[in-house]
PDB file of N, CA and C in Angstrom:
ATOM      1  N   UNK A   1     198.087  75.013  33.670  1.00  0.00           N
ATOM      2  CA  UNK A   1     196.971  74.493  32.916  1.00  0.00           C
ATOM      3  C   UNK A   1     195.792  75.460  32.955  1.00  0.00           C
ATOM      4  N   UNK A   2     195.406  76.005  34.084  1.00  0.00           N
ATOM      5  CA  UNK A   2     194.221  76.931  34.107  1.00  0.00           C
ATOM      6  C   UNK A   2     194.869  78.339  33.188  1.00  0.00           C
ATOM      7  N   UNK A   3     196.560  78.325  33.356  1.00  0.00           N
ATOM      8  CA  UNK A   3     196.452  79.737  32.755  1.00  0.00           C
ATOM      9  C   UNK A   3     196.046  79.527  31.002  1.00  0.00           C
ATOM     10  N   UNK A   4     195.862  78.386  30.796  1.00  0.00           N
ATOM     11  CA  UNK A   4     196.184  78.040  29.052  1.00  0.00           C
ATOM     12  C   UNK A   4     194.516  78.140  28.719  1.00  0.00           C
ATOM     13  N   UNK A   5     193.942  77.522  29.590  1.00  0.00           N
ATOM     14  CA  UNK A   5     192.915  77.915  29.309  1.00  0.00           C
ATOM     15  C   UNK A   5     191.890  78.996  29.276  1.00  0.00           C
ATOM     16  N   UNK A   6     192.485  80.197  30.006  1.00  0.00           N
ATOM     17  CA  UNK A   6     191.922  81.287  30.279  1.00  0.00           C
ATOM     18  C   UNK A   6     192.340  81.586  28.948  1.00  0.00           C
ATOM     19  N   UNK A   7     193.524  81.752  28.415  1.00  0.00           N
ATOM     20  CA  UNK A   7     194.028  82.521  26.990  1.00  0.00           C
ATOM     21  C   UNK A   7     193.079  81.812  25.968  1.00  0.00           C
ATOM     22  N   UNK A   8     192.836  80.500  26.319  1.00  0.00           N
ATOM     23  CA  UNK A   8     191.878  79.955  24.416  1.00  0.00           C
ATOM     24  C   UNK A   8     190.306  80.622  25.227  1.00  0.00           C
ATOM     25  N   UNK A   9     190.185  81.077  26.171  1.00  0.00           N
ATOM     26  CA  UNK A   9     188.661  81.452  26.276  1.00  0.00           C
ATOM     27  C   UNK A   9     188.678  82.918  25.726  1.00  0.00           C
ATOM     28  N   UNK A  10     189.805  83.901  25.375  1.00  0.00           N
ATOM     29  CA  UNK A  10     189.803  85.002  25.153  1.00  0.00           C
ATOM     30  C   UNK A  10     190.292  85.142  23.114  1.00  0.00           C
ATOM     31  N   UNK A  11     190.380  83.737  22.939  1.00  0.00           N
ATOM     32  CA  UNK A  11     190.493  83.526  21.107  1.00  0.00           C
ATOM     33  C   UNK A  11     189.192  83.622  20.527  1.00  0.00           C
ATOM     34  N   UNK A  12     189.540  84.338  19.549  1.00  0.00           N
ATOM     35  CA  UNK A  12     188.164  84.494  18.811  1.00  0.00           C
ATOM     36  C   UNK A  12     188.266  83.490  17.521  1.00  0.00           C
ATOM     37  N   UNK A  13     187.302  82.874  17.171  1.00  0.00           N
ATOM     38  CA  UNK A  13     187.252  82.278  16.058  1.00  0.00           C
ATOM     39  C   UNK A  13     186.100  82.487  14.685  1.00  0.00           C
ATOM     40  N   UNK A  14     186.702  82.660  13.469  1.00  0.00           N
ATOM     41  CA  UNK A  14     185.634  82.827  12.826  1.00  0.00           C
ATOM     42  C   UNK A  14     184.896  81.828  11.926  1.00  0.00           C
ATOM     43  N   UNK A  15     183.883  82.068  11.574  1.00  0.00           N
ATOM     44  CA  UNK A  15     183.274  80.839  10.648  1.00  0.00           C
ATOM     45  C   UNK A  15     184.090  80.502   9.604  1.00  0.00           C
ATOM     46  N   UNK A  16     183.946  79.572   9.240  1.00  0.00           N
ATOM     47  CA  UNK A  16     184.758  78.319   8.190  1.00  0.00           C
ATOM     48  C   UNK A  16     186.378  78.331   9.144  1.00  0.00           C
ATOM     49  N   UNK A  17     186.639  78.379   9.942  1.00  0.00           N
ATOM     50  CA  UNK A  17     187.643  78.057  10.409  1.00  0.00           C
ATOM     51  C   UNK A  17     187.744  76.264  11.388  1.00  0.00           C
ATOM     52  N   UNK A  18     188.401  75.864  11.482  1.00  0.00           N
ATOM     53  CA  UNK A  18     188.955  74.388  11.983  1.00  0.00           C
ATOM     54  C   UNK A  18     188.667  74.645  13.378  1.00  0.00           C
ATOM     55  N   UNK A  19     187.603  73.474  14.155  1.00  0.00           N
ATOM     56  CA  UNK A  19     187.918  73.730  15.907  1.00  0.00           C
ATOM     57  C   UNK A  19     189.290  73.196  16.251  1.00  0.00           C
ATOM     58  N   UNK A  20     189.582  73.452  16.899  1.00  0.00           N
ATOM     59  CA  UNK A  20     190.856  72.359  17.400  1.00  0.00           C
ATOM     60  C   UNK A  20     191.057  72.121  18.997  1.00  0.00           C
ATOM     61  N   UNK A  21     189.773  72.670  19.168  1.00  0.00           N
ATOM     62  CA  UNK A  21     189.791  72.252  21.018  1.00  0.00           C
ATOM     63  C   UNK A  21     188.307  72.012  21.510  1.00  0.00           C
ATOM     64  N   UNK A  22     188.162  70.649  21.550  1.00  0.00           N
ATOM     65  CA  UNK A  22     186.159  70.427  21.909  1.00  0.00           C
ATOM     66  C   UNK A  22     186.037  71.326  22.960  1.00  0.00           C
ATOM     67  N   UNK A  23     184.276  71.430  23.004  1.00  0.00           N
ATOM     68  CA  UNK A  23     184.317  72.578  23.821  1.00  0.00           C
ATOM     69  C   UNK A  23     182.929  73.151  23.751  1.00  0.00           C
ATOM     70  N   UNK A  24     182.332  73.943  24.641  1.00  0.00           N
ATOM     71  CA  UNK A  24     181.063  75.083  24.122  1.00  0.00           C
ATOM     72  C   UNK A  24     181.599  76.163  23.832  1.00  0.00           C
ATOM     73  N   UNK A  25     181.380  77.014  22.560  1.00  0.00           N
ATOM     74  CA  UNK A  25     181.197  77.869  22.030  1.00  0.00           C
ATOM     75  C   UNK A  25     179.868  78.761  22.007  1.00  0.00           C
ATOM     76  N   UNK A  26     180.891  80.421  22.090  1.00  0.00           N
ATOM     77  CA  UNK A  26     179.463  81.114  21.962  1.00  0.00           C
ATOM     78  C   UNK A  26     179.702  81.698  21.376  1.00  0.00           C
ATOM     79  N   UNK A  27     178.580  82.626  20.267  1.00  0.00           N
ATOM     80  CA  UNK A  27     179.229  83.467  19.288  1.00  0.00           C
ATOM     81  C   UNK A  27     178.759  84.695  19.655  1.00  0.00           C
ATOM     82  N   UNK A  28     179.050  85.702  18.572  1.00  0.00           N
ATOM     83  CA  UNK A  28     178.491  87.523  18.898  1.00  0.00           C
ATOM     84  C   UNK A  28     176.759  87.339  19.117  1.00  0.00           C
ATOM     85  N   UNK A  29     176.235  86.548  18.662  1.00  0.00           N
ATOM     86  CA  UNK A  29     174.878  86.889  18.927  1.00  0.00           C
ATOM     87  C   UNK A  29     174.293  85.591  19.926  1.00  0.00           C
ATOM     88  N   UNK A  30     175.081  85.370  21.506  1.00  0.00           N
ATOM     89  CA  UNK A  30     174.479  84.596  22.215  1.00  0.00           C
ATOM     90  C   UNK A  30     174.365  83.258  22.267  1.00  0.00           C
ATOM     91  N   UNK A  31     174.399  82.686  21.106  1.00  0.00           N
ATOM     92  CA  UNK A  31     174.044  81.072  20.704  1.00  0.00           C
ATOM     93  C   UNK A  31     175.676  80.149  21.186  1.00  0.00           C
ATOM     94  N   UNK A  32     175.302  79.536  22.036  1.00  0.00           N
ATOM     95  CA  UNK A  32     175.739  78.145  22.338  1.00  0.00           C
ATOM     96  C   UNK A  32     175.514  76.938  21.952  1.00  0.00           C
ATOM     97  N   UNK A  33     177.131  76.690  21.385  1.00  0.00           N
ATOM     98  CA  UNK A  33     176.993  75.224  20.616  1.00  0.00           C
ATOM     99  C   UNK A  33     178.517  74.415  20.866  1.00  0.00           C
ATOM    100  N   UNK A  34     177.775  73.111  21.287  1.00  0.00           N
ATOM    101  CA  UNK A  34     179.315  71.915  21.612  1.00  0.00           C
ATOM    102  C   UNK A  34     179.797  71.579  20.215  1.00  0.00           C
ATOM    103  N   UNK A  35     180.537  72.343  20.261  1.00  0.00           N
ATOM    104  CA  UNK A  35     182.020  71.619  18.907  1.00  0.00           C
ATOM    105  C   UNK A  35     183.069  70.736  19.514  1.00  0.00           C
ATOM    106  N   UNK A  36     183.281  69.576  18.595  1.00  0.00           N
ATOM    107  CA  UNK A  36     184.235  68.856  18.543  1.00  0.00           C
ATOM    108  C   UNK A  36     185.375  69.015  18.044  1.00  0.00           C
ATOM    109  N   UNK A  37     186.826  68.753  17.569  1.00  0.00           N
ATOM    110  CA  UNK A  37     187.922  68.801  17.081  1.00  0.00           C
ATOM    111  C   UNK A  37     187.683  68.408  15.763  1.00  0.00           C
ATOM    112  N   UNK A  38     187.693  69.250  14.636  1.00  0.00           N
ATOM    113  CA  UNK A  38     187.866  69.212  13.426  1.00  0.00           C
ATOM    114  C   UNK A  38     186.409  69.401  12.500  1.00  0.00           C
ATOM    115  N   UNK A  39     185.563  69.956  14.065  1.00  0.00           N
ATOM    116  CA  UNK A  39     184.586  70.708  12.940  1.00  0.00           C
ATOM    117  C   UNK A  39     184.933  71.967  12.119  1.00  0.00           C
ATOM    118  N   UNK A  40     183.805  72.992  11.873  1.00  0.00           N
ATOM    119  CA  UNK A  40     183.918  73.782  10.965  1.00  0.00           C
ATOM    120  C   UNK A  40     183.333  74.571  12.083  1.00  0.00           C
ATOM    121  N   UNK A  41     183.986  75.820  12.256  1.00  0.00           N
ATOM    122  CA  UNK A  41     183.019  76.812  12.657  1.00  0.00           C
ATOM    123  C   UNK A  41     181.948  77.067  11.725  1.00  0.00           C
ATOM    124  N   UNK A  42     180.302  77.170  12.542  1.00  0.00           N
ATOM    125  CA  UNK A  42     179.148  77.389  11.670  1.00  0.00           C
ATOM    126  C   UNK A  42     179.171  79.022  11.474  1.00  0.00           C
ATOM    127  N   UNK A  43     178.212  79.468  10.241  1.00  0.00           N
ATOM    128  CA  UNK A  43     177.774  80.500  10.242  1.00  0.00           C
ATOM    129  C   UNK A  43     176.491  80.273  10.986  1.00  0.00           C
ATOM    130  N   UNK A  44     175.866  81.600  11.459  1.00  0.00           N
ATOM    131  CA  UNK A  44     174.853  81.684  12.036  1.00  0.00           C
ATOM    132  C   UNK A  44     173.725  81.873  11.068  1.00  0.00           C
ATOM    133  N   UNK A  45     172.435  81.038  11.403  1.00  0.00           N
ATOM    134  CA  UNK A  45     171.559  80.704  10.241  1.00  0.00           C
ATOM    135  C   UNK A  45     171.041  81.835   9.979  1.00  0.00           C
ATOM    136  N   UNK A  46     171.010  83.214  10.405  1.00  0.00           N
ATOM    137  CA  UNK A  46     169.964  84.163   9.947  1.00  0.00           C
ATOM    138  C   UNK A  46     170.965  85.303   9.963  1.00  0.00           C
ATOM    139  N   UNK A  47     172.245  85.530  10.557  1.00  0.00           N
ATOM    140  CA  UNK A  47     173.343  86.646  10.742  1.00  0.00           C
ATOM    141  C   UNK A  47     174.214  86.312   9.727  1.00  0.00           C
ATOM    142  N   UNK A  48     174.262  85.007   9.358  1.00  0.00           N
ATOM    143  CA  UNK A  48     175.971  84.881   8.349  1.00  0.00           C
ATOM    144  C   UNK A  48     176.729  84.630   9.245  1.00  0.00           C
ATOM    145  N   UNK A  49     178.479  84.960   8.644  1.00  0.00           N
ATOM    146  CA  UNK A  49     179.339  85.009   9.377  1.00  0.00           C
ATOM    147  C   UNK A  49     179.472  85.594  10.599  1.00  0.00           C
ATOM    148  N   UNK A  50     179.921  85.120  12.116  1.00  0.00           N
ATOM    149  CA  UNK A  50     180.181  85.338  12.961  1.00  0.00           C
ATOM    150  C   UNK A  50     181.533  84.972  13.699  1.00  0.00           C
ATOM    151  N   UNK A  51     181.737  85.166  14.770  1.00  0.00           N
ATOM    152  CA  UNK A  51     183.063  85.016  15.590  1.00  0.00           C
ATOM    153  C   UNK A  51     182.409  83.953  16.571  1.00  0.00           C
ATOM    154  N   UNK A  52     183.012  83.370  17.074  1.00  0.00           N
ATOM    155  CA  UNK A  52     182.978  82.194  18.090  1.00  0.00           C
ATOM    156  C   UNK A  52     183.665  82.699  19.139  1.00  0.00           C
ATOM    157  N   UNK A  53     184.006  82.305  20.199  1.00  0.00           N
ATOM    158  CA  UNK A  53     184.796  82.566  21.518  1.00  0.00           C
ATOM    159  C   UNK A  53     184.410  81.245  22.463  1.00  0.00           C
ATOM    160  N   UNK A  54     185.732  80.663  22.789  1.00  0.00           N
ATOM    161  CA  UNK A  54     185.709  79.371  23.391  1.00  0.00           C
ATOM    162  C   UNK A  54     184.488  79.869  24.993  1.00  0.00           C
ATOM    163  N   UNK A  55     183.876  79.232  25.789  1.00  0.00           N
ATOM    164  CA  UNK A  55     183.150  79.656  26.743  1.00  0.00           C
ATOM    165  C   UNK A  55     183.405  78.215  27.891  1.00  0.00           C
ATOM    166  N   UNK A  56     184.273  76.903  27.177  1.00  0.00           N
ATOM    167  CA  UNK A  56     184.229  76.231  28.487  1.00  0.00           C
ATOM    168  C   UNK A  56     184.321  74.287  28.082  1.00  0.00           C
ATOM    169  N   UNK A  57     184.491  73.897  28.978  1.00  0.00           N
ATOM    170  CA  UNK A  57     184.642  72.241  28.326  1.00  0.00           C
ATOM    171  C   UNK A  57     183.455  71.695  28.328  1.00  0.00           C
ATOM    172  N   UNK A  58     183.123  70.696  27.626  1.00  0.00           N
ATOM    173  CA  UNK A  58     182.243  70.228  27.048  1.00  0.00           C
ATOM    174  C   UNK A  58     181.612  69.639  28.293  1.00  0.00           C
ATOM    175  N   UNK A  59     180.487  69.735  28.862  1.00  0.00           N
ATOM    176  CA  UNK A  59     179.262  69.478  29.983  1.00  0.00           C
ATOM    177  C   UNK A  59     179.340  68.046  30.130  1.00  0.00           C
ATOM    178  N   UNK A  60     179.257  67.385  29.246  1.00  0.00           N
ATOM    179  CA  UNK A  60     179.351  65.885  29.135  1.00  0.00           C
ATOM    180  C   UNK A  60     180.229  65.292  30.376  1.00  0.00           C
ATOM    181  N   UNK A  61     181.164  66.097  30.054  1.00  0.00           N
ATOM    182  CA  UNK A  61     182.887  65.445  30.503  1.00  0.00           C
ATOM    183  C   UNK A  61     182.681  65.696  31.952  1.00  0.00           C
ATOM    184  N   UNK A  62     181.831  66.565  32.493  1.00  0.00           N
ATOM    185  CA  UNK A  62     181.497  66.710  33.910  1.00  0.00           C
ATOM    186  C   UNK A  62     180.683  66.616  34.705  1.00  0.00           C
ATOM    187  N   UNK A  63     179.761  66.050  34.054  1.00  0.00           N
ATOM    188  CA  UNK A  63     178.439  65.317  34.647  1.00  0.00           C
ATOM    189  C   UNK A  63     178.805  63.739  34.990  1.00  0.00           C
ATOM    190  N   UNK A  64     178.483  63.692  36.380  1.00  0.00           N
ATOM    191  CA  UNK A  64     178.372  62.085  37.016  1.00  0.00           C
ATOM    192  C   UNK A  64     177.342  61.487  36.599  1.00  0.00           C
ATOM    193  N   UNK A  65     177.037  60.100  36.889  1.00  0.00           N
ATOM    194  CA  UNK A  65     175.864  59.563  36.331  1.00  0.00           C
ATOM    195  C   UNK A  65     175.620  59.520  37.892  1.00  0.00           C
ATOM    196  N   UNK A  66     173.937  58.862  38.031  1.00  0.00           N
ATOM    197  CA  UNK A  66     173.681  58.930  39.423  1.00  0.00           C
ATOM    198  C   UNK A  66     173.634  57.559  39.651  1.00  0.00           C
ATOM    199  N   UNK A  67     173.401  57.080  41.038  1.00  0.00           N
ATOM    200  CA  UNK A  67     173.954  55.017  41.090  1.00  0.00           C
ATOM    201  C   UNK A  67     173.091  54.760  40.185  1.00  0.00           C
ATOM    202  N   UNK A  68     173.348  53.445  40.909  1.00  0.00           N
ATOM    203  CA  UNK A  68     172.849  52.559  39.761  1.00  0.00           C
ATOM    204  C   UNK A  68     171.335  52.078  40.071  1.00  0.00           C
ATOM    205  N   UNK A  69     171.249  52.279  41.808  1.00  0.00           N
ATOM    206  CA  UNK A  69     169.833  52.267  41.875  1.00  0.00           C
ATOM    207  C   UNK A  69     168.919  53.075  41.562  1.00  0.00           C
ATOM    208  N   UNK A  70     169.266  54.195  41.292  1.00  0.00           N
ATOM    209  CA  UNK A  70     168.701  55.466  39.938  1.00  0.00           C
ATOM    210  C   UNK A  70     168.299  56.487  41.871  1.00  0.00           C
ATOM    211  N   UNK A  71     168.725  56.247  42.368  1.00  0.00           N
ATOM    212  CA  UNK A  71     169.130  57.304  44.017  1.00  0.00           C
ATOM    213  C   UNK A  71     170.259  57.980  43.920  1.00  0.00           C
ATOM    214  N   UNK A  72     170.105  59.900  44.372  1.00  0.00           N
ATOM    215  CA  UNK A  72     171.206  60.322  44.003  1.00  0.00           C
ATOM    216  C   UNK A  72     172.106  60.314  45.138  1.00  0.00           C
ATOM    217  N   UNK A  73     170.903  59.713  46.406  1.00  0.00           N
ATOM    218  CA  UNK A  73     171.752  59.673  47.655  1.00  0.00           C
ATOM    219  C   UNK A  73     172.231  58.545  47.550  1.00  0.00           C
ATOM    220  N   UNK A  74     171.935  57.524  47.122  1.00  0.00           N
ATOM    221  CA  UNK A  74     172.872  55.999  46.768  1.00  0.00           C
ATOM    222  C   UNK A  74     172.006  55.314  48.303  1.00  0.00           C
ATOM    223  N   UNK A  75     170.694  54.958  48.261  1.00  0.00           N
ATOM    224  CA  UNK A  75     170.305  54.198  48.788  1.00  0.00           C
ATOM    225  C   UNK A  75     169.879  52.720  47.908  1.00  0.00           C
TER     226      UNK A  75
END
């Protein structure tokens, strides 16, 4: 499993192409953005077309919430 994912972090993707794996994306000029499955790769608003390169799973999916008494030590 880690090796599958090292290979989609080394795919390049270009604009108007299909995501097919949610995720953060970064493109040739720095910018990070969470795509979902069956967006569109964007062009970049001031460069045009660019390349994407997968950079990692979506932050969401790995953030805990903290209790419920809003303590992160859980008092």
């Amino acid at each position: 499993m880690h090796r599958g994912r090292q290979e989609g972090s080394k795919r390049r993707f270009r604009t108007g192409q299909w995501v097919q794996q949610e995720g953060l994306y970064s493109n040739d000029w720095g910018d990070d953005l969470l795509l979902v499955q069956g967006d569109l790769f964007p062009s970049h608003p001031q460069m045009g077309e660019t390349s994407w390169t997968y950079a990692g799973p979506a932050v969401e999916h790995l953030w805990k919430p903290t209790k419920s008494n809003g303590h992160d030590i859980g008092y």
